[in-house]
N, C-alpha and C. Protein backbone atom coordinates (compact mmCIF):
# COMPACT_ATOMS: atom_id res chain seq x y z
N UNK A 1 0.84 -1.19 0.00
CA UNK A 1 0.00 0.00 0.00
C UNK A 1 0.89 1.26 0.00
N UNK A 2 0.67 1.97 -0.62
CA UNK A 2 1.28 3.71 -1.09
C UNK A 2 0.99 4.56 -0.31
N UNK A 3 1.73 5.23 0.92
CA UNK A 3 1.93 5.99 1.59
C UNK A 3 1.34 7.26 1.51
N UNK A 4 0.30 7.70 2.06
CA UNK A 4 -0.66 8.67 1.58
C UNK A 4 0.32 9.81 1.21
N UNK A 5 0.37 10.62 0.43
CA UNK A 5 0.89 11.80 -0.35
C UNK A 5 0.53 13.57 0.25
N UNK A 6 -1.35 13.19 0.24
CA UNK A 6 -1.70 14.59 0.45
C UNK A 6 -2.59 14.13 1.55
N UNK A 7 -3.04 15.93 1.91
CA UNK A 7 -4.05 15.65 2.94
C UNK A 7 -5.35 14.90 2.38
N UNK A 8 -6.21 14.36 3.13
CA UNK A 8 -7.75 13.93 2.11
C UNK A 8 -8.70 14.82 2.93
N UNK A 9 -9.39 15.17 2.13
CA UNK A 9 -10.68 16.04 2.62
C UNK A 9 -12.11 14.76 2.74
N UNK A 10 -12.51 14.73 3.48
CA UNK A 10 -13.82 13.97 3.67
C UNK A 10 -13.82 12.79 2.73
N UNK A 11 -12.66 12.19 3.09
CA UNK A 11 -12.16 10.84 2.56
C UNK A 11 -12.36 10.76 0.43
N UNK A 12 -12.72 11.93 0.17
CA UNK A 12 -12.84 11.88 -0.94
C UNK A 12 -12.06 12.34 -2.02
N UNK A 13 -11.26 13.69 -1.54
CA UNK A 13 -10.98 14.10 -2.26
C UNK A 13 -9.01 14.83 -1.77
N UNK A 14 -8.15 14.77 -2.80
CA UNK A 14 -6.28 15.08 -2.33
C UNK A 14 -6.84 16.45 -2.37
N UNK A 15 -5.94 17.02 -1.47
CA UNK A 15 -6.02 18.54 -1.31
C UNK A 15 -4.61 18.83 -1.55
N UNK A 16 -4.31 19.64 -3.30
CA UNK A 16 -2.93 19.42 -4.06
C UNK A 16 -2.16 20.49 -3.69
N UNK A 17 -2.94 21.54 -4.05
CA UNK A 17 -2.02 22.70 -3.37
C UNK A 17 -2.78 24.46 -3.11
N UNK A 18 -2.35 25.12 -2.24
CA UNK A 18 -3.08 26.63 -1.84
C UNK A 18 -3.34 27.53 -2.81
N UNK A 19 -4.34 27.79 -3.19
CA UNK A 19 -4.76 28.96 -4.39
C UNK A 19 -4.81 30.07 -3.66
N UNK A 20 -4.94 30.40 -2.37
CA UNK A 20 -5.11 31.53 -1.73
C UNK A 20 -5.78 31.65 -0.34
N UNK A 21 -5.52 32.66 0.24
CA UNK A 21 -6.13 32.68 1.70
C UNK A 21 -6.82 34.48 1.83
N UNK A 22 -7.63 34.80 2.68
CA UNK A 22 -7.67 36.24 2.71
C UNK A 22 -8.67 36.09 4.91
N UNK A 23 -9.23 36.91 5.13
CA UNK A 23 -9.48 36.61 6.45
C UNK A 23 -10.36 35.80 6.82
N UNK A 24 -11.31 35.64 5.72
CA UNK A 24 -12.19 34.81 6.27
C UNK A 24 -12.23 32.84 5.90
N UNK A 25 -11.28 32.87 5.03
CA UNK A 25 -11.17 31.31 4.41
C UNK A 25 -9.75 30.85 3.88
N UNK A 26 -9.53 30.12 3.74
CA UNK A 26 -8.43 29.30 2.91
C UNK A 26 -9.00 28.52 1.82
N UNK A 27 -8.27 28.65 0.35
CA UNK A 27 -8.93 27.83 -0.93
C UNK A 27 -7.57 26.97 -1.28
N UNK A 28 -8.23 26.07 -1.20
CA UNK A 28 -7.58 25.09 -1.69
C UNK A 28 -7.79 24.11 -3.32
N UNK A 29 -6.99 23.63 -3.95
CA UNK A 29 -7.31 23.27 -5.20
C UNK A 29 -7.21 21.47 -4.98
N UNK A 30 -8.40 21.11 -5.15
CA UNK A 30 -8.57 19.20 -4.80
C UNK A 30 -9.08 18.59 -5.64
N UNK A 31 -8.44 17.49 -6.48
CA UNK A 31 -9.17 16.55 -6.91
C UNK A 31 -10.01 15.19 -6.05
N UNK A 32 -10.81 14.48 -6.97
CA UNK A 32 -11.31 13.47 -6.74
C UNK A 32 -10.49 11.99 -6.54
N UNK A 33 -10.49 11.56 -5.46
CA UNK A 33 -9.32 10.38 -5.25
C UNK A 33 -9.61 9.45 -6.72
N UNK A 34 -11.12 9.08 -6.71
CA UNK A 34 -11.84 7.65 -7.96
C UNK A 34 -11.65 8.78 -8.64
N UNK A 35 -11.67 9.93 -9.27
CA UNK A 35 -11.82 10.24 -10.82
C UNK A 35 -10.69 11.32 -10.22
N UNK A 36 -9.43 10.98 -10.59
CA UNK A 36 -8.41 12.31 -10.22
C UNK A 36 -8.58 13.59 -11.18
N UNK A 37 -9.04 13.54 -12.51
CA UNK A 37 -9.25 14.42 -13.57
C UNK A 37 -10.30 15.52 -13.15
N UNK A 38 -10.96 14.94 -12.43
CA UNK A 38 -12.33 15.73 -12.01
C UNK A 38 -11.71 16.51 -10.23
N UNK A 39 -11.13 17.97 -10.65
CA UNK A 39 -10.89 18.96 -10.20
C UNK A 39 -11.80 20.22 -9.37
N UNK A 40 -11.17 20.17 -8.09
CA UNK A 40 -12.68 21.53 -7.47
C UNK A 40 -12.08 22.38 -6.73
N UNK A 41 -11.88 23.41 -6.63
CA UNK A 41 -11.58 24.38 -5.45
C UNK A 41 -12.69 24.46 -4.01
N UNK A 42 -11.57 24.13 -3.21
CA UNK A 42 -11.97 23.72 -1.54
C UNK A 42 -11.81 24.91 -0.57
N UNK A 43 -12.70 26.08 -0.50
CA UNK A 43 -13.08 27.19 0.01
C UNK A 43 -13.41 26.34 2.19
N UNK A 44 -11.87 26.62 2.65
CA UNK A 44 -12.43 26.31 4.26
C UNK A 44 -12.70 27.80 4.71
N UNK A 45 -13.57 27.70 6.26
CA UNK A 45 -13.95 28.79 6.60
C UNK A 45 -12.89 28.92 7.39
N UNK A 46 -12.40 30.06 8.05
CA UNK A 46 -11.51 29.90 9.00
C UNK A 46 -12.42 29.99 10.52
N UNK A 47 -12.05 29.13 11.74
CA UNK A 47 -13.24 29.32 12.82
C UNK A 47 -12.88 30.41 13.56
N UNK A 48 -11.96 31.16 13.13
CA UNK A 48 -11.84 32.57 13.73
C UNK A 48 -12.28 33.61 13.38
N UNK A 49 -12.80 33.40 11.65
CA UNK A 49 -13.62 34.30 11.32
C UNK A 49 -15.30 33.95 12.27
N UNK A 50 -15.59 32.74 12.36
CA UNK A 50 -16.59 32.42 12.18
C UNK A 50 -17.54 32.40 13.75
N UNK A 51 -16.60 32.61 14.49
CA UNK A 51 -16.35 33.18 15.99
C UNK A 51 -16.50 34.60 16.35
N UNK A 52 -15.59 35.49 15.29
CA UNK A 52 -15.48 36.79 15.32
C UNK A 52 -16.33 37.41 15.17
N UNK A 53 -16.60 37.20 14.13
CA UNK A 53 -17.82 38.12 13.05
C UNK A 53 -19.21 37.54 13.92
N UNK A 54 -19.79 38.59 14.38
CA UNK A 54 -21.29 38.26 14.61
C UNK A 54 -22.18 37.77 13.67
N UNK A 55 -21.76 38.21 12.07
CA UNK A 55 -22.44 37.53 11.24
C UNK A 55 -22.15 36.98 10.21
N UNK A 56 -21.07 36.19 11.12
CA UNK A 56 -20.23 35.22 9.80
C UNK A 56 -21.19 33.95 9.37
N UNK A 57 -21.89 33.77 10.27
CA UNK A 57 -22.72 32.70 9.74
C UNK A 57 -23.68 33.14 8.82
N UNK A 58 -24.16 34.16 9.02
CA UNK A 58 -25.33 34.72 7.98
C UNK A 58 -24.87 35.00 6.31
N UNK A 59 -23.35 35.31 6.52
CA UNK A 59 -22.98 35.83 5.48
C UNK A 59 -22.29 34.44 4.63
N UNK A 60 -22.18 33.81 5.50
CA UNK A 60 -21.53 32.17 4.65
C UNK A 60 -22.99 31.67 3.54
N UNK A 61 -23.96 31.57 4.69
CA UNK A 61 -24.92 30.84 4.47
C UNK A 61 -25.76 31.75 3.17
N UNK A 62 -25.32 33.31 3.21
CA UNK A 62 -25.60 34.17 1.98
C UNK A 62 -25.38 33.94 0.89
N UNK A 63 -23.89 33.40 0.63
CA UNK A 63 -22.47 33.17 0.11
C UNK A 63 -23.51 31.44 -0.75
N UNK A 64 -23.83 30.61 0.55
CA UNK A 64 -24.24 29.62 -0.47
C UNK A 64 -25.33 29.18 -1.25
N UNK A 65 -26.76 30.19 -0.91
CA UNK A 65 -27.91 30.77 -1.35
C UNK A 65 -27.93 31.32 -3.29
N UNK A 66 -26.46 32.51 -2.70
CA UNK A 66 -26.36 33.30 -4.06
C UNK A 66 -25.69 32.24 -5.07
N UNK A 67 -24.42 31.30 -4.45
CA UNK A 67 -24.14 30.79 -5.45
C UNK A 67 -25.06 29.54 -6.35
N UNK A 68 -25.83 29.20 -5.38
CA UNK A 68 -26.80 27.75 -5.73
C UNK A 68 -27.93 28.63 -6.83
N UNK A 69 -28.27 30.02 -6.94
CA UNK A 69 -28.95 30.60 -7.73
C UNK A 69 -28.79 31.11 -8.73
N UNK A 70 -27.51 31.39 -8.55
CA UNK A 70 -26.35 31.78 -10.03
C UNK A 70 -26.16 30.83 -10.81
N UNK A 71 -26.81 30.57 -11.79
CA UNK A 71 -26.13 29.18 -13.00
C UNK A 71 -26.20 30.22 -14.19
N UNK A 72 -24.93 30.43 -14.92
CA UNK A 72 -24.28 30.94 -15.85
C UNK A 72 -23.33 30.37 -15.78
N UNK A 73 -23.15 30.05 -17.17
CA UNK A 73 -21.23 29.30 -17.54
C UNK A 73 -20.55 30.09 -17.35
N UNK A 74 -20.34 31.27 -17.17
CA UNK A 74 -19.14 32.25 -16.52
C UNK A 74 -19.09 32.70 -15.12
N UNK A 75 -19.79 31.84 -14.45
CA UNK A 75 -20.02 32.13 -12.66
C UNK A 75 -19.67 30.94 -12.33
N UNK A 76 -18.48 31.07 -11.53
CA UNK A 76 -18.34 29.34 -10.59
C UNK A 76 -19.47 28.87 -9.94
N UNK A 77 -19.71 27.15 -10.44
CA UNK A 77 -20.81 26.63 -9.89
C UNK A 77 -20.59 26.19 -8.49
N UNK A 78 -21.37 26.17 -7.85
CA UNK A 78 -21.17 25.27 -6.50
C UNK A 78 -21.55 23.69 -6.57
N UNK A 79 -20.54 22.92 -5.89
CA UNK A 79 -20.86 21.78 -6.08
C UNK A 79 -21.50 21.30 -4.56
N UNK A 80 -20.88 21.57 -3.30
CA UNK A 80 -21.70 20.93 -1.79
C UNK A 80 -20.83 22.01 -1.32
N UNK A 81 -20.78 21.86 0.44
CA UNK A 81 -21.18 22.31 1.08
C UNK A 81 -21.59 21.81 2.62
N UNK A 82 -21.04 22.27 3.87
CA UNK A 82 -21.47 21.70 4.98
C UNK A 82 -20.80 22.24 6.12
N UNK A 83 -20.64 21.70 7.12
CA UNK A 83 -19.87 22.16 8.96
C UNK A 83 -19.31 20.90 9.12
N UNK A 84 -19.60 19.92 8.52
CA UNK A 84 -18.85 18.64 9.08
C UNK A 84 -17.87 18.29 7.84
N UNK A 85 -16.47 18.93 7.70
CA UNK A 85 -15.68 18.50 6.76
C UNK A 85 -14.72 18.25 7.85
N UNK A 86 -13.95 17.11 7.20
CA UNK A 86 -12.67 16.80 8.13
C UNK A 86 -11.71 16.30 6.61
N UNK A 87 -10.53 16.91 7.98
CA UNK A 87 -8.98 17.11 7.20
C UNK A 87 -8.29 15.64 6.84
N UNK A 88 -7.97 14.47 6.74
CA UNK A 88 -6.86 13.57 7.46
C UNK A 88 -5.28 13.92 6.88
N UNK A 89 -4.70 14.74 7.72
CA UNK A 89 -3.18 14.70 7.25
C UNK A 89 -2.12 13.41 6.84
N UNK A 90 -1.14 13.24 6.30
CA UNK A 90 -0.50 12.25 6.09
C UNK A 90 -0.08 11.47 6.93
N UNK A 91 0.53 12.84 7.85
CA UNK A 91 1.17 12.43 9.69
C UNK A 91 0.23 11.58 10.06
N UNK A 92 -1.24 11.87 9.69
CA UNK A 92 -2.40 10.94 10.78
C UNK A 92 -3.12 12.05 11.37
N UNK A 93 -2.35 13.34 11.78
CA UNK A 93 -3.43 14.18 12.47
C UNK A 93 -4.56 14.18 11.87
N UNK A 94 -5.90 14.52 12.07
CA UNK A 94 -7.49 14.57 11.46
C UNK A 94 -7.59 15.85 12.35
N UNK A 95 -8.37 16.80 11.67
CA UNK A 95 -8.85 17.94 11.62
C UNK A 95 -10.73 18.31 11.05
N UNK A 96 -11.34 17.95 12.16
CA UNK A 96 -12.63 18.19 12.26
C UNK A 96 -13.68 19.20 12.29
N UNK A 97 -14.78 19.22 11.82
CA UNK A 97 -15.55 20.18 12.22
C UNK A 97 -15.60 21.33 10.79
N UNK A 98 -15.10 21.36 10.45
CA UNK A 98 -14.68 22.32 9.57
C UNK A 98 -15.68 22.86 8.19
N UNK A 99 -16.31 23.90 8.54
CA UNK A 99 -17.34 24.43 7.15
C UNK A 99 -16.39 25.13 6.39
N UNK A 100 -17.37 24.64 5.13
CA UNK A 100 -16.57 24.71 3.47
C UNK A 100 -17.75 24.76 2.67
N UNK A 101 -17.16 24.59 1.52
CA UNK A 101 -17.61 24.70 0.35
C UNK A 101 -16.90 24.41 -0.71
N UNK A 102 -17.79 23.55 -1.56
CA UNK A 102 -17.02 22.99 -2.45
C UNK A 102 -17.68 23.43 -3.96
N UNK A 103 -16.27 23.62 -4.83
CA UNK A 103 -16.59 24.97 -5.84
C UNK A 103 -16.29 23.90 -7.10
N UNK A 104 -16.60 24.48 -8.30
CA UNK A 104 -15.88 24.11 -9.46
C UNK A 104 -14.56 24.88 -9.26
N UNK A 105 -13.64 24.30 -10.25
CA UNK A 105 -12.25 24.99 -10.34
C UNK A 105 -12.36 25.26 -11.56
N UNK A 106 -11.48 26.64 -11.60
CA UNK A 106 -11.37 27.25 -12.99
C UNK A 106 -9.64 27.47 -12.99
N UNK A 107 -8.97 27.54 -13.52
CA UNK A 107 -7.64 27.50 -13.64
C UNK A 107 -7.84 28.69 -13.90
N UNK A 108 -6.10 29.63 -13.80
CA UNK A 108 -6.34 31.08 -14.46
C UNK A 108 -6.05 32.17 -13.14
N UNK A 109 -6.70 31.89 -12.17
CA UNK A 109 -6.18 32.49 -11.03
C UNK A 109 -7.83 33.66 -11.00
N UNK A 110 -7.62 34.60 -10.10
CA UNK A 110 -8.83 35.23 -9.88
C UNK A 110 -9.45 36.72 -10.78
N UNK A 111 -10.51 36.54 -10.68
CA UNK A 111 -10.81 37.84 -11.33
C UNK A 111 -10.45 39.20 -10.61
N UNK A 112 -10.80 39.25 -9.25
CA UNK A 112 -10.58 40.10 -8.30
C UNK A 112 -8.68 40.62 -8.60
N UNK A 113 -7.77 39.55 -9.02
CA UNK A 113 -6.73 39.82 -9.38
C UNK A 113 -6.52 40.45 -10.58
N UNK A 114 -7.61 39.99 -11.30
CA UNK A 114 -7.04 40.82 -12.72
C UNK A 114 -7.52 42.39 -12.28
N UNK A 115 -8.61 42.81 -11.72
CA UNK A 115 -9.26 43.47 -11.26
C UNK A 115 -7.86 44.63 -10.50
N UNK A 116 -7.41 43.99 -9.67
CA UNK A 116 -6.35 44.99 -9.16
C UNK A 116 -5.76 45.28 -9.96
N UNK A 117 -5.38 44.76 -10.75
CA UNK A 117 -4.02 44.13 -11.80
C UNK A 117 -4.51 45.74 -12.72
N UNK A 118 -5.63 45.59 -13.40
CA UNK A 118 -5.83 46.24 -14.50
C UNK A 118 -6.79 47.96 -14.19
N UNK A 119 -7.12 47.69 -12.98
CA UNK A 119 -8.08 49.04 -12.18
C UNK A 119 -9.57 48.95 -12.99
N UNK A 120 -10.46 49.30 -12.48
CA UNK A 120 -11.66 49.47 -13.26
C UNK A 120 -11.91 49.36 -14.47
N UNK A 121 -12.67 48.65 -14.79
CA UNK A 121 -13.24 48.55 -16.06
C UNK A 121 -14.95 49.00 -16.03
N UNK A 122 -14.63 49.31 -17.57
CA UNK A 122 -16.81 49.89 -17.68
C UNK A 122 -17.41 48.64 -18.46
N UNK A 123 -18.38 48.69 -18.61
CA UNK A 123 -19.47 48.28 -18.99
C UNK A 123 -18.99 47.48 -19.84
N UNK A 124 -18.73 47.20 -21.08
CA UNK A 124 -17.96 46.51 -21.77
C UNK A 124 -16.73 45.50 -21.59
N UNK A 125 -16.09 45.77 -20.64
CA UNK A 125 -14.59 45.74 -20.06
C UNK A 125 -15.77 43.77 -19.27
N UNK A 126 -16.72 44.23 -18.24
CA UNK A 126 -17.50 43.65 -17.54
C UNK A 126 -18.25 42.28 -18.75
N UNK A 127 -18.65 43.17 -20.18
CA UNK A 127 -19.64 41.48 -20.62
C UNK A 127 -18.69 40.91 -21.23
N UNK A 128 -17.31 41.18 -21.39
CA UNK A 128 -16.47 40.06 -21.76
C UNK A 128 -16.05 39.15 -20.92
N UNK A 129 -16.38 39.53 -19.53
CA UNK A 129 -16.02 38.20 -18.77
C UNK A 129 -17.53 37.52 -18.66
N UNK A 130 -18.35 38.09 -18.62
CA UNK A 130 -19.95 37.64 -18.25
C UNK A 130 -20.61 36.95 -19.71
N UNK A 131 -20.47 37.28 -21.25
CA UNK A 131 -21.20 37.04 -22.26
C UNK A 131 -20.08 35.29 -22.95
């Protein structure tokens, strides 16, 4: 037997490597252990946001409302979702409890980056990422 490699998320899925962090989450980029091709970005909450913020829960649970209502091919879909995700590290540590969300992955890196990157755009600038 082959020496586990990565962490596993809810026994399903390698968690390969960090796409980014900001205060309220960590994203992670994970495939599927049975179909490795089939790729998702792994949005954890952090429980210090989720402690902090008086309305971190309202605003998660906002977060998974808007995305489950958004279906356009140029809007990341949501795939699940929950409070009971657990970590298992390689070491063996397991890491419990943990709300997430589980995204499609888009390669490419973020819009919000191009966004800094390039400063405002108008109207036009906007339906080339949306049309």
């Amino acid at each position: 037997m082959q020496a586990q490699k990565y962490p596993i998320f809810n026994g399903e899925y390698e968690i390969l490597e960090s796409l980014g962090e900001g205060t309220t989450s960590k994203v992670f980029k994970v495939r599927n252990i049975k179909e490795p091709k089939k790729q998702f970005a792994l949005k954890l909450l952090r429980e210090e946001f989720l402690k902090r913020e008086e309305n971190a829960i309202q605003a998660v649970e906002n977060e998974i409302r808007i995305l489950e209502a958004l279906k356009h091919p140029n809007i990341i879909g949501i795939n699940s979702y929950g409070s009971n995700g657990k970590v298992q590290k390689p070491s063996g540590r397991k890491i419990e409890n943990l709300v997430y969300i589980l995204l499609e992955y888009v390669a490419g890196g973020l819009l919000f980056d191009v966004c800094q990157t390039l400063g405002g755009m108008k109207e036009e600038g906007g339906r080339y990422f949306l049309t």
